[in-house]
N, C-alpha and C. Protein backbone atom coordinates (compact mmCIF):
# COMPACT_ATOMS: atom_id res chain seq x y z
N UNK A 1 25.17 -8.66 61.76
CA UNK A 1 24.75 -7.80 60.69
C UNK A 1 25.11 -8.47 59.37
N UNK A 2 24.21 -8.74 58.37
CA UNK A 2 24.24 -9.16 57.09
C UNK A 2 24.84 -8.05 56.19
N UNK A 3 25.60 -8.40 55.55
CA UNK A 3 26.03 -7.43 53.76
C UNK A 3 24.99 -7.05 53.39
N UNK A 4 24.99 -5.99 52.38
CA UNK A 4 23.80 -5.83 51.92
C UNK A 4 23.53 -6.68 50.78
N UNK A 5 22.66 -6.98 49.73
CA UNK A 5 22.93 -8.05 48.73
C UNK A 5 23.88 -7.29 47.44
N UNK A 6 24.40 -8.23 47.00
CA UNK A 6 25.22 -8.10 46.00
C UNK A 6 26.55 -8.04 46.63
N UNK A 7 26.48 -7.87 47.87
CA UNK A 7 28.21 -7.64 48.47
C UNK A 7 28.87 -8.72 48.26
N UNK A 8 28.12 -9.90 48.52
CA UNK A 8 29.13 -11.26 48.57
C UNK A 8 29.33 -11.69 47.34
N UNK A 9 28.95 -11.21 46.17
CA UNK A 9 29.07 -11.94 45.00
C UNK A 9 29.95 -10.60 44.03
N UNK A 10 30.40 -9.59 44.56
CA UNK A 10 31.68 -8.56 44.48
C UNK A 10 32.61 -9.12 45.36
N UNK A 11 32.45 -9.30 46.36
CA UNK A 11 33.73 -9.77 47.02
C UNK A 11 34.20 -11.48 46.64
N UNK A 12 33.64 -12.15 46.28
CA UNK A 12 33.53 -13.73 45.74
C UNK A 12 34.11 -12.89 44.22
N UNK A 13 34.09 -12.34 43.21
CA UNK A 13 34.58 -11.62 42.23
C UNK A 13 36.05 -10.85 42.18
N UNK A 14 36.17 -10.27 43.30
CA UNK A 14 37.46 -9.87 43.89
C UNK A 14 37.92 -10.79 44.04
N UNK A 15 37.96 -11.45 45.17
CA UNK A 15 38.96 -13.05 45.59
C UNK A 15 39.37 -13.77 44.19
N UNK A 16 38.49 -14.29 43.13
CA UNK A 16 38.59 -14.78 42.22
C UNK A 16 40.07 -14.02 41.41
N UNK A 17 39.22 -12.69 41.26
CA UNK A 17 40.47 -11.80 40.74
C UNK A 17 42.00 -11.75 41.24
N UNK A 18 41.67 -11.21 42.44
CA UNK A 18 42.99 -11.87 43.51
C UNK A 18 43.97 -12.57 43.04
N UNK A 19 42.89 -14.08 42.91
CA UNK A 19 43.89 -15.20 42.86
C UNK A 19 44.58 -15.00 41.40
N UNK A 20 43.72 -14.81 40.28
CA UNK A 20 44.54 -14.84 38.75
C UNK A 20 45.18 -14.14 39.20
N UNK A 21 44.93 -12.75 39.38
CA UNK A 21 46.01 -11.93 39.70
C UNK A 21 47.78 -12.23 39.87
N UNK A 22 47.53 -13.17 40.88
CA UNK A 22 49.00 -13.66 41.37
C UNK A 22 49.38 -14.61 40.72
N UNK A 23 48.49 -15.54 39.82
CA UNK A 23 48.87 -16.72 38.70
C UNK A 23 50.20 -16.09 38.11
N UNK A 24 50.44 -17.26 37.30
CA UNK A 24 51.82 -17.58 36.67
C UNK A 24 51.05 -16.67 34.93
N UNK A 25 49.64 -17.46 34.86
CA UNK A 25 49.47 -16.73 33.27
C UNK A 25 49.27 -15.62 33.31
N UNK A 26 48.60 -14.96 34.43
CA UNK A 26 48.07 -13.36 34.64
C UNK A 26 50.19 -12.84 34.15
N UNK A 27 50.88 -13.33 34.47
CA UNK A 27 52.06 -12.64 35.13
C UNK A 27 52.13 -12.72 33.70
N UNK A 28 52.45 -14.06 32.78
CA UNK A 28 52.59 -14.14 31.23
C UNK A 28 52.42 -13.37 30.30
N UNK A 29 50.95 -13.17 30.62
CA UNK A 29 49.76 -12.14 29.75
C UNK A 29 50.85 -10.52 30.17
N UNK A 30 51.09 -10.24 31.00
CA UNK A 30 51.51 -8.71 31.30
C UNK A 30 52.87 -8.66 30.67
N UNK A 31 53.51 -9.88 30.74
CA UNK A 31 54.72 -10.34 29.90
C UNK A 31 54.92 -9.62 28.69
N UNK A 32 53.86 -10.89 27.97
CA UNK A 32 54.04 -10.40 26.76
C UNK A 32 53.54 -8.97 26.30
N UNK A 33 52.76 -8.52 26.63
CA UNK A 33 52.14 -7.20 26.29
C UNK A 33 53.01 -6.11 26.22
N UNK A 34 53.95 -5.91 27.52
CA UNK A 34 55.14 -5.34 27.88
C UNK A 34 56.07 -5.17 26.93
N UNK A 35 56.13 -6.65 26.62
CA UNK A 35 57.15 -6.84 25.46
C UNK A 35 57.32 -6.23 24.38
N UNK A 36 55.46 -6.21 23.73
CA UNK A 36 55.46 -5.48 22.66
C UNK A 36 55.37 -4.11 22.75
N UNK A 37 54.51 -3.60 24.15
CA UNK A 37 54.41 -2.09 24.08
C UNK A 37 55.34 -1.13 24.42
N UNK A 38 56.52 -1.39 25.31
CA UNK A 38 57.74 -0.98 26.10
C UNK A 38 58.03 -0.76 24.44
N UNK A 39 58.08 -1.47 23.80
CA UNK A 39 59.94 -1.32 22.71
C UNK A 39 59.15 -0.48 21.65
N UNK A 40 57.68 -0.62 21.18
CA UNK A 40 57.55 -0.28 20.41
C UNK A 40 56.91 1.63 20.62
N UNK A 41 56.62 1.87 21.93
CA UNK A 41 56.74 2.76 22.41
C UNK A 41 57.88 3.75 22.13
N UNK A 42 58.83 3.23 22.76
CA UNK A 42 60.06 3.79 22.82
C UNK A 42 60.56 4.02 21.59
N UNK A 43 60.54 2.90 20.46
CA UNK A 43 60.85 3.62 19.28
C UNK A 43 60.06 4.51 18.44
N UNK A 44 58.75 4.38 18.56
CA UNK A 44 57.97 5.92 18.17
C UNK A 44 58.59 7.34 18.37
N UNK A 45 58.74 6.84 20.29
CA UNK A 45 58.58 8.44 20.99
C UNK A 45 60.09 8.75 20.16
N UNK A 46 61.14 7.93 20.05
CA UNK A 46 62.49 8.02 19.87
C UNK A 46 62.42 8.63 17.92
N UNK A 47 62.15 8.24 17.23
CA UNK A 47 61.69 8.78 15.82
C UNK A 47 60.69 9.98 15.74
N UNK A 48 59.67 10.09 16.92
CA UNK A 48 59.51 11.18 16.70
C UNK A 48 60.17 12.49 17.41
N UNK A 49 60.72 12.04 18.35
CA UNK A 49 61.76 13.10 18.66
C UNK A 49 62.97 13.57 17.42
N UNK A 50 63.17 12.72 17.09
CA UNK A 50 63.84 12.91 15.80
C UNK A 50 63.32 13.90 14.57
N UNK A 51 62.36 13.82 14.77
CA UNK A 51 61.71 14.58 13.66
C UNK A 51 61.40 16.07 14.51
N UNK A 52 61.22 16.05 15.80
CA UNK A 52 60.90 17.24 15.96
C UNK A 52 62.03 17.32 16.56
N UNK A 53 63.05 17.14 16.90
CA UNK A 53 65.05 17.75 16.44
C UNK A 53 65.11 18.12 15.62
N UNK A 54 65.02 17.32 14.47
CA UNK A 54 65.74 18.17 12.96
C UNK A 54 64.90 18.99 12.27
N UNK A 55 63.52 19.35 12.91
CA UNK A 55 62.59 20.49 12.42
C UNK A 55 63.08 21.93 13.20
N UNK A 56 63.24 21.60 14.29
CA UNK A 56 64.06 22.57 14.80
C UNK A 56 65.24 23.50 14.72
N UNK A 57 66.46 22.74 14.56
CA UNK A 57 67.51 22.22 14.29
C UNK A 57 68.29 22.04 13.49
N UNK A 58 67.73 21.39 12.36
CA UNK A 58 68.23 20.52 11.20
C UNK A 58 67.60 21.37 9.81
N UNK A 59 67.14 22.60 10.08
CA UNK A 59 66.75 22.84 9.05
C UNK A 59 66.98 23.06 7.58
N UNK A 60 68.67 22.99 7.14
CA UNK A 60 69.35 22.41 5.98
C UNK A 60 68.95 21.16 5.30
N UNK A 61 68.82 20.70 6.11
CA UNK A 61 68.97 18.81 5.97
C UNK A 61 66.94 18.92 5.68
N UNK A 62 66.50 19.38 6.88
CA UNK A 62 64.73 18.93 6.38
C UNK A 62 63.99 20.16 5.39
N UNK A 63 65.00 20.88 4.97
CA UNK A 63 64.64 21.75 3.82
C UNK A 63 64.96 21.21 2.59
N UNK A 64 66.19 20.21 2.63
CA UNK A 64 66.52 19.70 1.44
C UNK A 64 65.43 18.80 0.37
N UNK A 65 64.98 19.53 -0.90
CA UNK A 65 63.83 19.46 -1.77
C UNK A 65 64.44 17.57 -2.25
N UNK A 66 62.94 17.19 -1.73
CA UNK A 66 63.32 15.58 -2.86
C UNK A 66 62.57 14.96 -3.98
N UNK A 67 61.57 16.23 -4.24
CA UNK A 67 60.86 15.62 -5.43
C UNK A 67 60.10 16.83 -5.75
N UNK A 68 60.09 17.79 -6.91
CA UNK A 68 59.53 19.18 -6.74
C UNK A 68 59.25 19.79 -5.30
N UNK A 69 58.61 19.95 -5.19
CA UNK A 69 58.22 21.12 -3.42
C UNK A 69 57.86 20.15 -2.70
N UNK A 70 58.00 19.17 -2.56
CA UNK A 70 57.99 17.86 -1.35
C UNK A 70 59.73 17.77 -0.65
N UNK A 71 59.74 18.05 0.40
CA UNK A 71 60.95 18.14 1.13
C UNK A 71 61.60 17.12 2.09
N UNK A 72 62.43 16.98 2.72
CA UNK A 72 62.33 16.17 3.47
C UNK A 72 61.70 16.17 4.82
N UNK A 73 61.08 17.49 4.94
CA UNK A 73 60.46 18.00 6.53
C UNK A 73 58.73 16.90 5.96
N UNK A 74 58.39 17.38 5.33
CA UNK A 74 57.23 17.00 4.66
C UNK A 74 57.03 15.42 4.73
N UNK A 75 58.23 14.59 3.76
CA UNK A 75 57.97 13.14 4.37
C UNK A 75 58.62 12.91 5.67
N UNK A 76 59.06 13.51 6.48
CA UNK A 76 59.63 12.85 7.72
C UNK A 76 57.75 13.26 8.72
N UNK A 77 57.19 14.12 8.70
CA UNK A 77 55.36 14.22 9.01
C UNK A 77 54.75 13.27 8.47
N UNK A 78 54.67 13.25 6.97
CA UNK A 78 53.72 12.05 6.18
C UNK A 78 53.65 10.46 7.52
N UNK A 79 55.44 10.22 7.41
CA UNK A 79 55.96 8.90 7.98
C UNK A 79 55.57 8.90 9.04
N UNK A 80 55.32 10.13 9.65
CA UNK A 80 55.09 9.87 11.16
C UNK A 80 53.49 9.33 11.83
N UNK A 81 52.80 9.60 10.46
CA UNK A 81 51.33 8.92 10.31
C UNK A 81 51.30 7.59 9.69
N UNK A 82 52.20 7.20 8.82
CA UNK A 82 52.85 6.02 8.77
C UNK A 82 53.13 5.29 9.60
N UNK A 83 53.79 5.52 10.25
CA UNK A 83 54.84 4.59 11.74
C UNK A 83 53.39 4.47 12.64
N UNK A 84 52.58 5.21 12.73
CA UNK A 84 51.29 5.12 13.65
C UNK A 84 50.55 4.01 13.36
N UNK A 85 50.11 4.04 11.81
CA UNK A 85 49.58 3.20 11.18
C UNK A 85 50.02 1.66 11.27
N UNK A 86 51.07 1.83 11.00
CA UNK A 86 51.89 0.26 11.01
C UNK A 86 52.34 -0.37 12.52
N UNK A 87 52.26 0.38 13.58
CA UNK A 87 52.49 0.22 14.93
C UNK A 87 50.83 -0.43 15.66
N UNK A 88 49.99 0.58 15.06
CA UNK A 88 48.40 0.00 15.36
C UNK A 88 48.29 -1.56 14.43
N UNK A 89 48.77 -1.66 13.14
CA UNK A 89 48.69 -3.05 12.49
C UNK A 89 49.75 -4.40 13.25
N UNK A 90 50.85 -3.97 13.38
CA UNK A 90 51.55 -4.84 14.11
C UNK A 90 51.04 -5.06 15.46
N UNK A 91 50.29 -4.59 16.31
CA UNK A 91 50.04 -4.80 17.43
C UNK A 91 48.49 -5.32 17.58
N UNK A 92 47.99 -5.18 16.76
CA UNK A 92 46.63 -6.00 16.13
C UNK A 92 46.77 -7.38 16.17
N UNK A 93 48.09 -7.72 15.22
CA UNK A 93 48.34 -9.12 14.82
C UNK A 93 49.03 -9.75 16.15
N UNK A 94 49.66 -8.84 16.85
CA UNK A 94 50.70 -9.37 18.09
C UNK A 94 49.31 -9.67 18.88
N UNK A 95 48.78 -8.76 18.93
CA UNK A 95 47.47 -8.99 20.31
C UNK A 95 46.28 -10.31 20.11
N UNK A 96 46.42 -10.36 18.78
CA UNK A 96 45.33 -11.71 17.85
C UNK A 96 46.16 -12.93 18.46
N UNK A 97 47.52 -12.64 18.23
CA UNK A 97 48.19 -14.04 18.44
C UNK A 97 48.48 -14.74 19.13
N UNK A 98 49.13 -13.61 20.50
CA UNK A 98 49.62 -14.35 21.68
C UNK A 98 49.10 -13.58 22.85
N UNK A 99 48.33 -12.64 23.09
CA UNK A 99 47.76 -11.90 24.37
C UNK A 99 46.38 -12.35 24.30
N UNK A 100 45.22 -12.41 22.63
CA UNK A 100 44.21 -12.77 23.02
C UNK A 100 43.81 -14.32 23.51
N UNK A 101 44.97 -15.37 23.02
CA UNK A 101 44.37 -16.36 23.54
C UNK A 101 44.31 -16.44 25.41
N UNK A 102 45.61 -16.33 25.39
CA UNK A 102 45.41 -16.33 27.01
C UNK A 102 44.94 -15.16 27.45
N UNK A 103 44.27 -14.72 27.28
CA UNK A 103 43.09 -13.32 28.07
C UNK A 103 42.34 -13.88 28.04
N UNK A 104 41.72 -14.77 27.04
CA UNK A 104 40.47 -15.63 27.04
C UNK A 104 40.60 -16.72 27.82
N UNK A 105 41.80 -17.47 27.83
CA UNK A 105 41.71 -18.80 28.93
C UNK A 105 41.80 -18.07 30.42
N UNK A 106 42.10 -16.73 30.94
CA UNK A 106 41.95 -16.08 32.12
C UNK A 106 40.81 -16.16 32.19
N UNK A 107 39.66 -15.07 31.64
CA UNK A 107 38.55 -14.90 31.59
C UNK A 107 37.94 -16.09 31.71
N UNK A 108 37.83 -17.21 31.07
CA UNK A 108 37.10 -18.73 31.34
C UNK A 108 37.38 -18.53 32.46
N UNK A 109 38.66 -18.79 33.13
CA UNK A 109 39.06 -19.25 34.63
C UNK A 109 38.00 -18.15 35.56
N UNK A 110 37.74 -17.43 35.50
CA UNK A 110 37.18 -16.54 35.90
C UNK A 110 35.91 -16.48 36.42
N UNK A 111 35.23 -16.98 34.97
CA UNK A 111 33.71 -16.52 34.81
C UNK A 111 33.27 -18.05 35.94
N UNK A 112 34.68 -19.33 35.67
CA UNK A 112 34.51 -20.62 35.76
C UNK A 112 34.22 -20.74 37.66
N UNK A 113 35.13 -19.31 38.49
CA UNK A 113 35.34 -19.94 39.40
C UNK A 113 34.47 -19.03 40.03
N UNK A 114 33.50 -18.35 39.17
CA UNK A 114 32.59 -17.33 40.04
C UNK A 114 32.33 -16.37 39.79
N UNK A 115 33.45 -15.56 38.93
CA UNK A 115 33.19 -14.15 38.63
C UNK A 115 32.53 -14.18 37.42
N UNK A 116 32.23 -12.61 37.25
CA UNK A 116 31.21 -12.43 35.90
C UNK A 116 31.81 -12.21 34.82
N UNK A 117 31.41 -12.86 33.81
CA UNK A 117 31.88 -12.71 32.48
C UNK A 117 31.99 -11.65 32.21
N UNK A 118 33.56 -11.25 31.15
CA UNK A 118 33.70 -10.15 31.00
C UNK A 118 34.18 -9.18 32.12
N UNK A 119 35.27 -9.75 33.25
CA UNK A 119 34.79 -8.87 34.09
C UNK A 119 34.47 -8.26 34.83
N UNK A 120 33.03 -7.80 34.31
CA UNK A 120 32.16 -6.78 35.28
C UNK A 120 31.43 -7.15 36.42
């Protein structure tokens, strides 16, 4: 009994995958990514827990007025769209620098040893 068509050139796509898979750069690439998303994760979730502690909590301290009716509850929210902002920019430049090149020399290896570009 024959595959039906297209089977062997999904499974020739898989195997390919497979193998990066277990490579040394596939392992690199997850490396670094880790690197940046683990820590910078953690200090978000960790600052914004902070902010929703002392909104709770702290309400002396995030009532305390710091510039007419702007408080400190008020910029510790503003910042927290801040820290978003600057977490999406830093990880732009991290991902430009050292994850997109080698995602792209994977992908060559890829498209090189059979599978489809991109992929799919």
């Amino acid at each position: 009994m024959t595959p039906p068509t297209g089977t062997r050139a999904a499974d020739t796509g898989r195997d390919v995958y497979d193998d990066l898979h277990d490579s040394p750069e596939f392992a690199e690439l997850k490396r670094r990514y880790r690197s940046f998303v683990l820590p910078a994760t953690v200090g978000f979730l960790s600052w914004y827990l902070l902010y929703v502690v002392l909104s709770n909590w702290g309400g002396t301290f995030m009532t305390h007025r710091v510039l007419g009716n702007i408080n400190v509850a008020l910029l510790f929210g503003l910042l927290q769209f801040v820290t978003t902002f600057v977490i999406a920019w830093l990880y732009s430049r991290y991902s430009t620098a050292r994850l997109d090149p080698l995602a792209r020399e994977l992908d060559a290896q890829f498209t090189a040893r059979g599978g489809q570009a991109g992929g799919h």
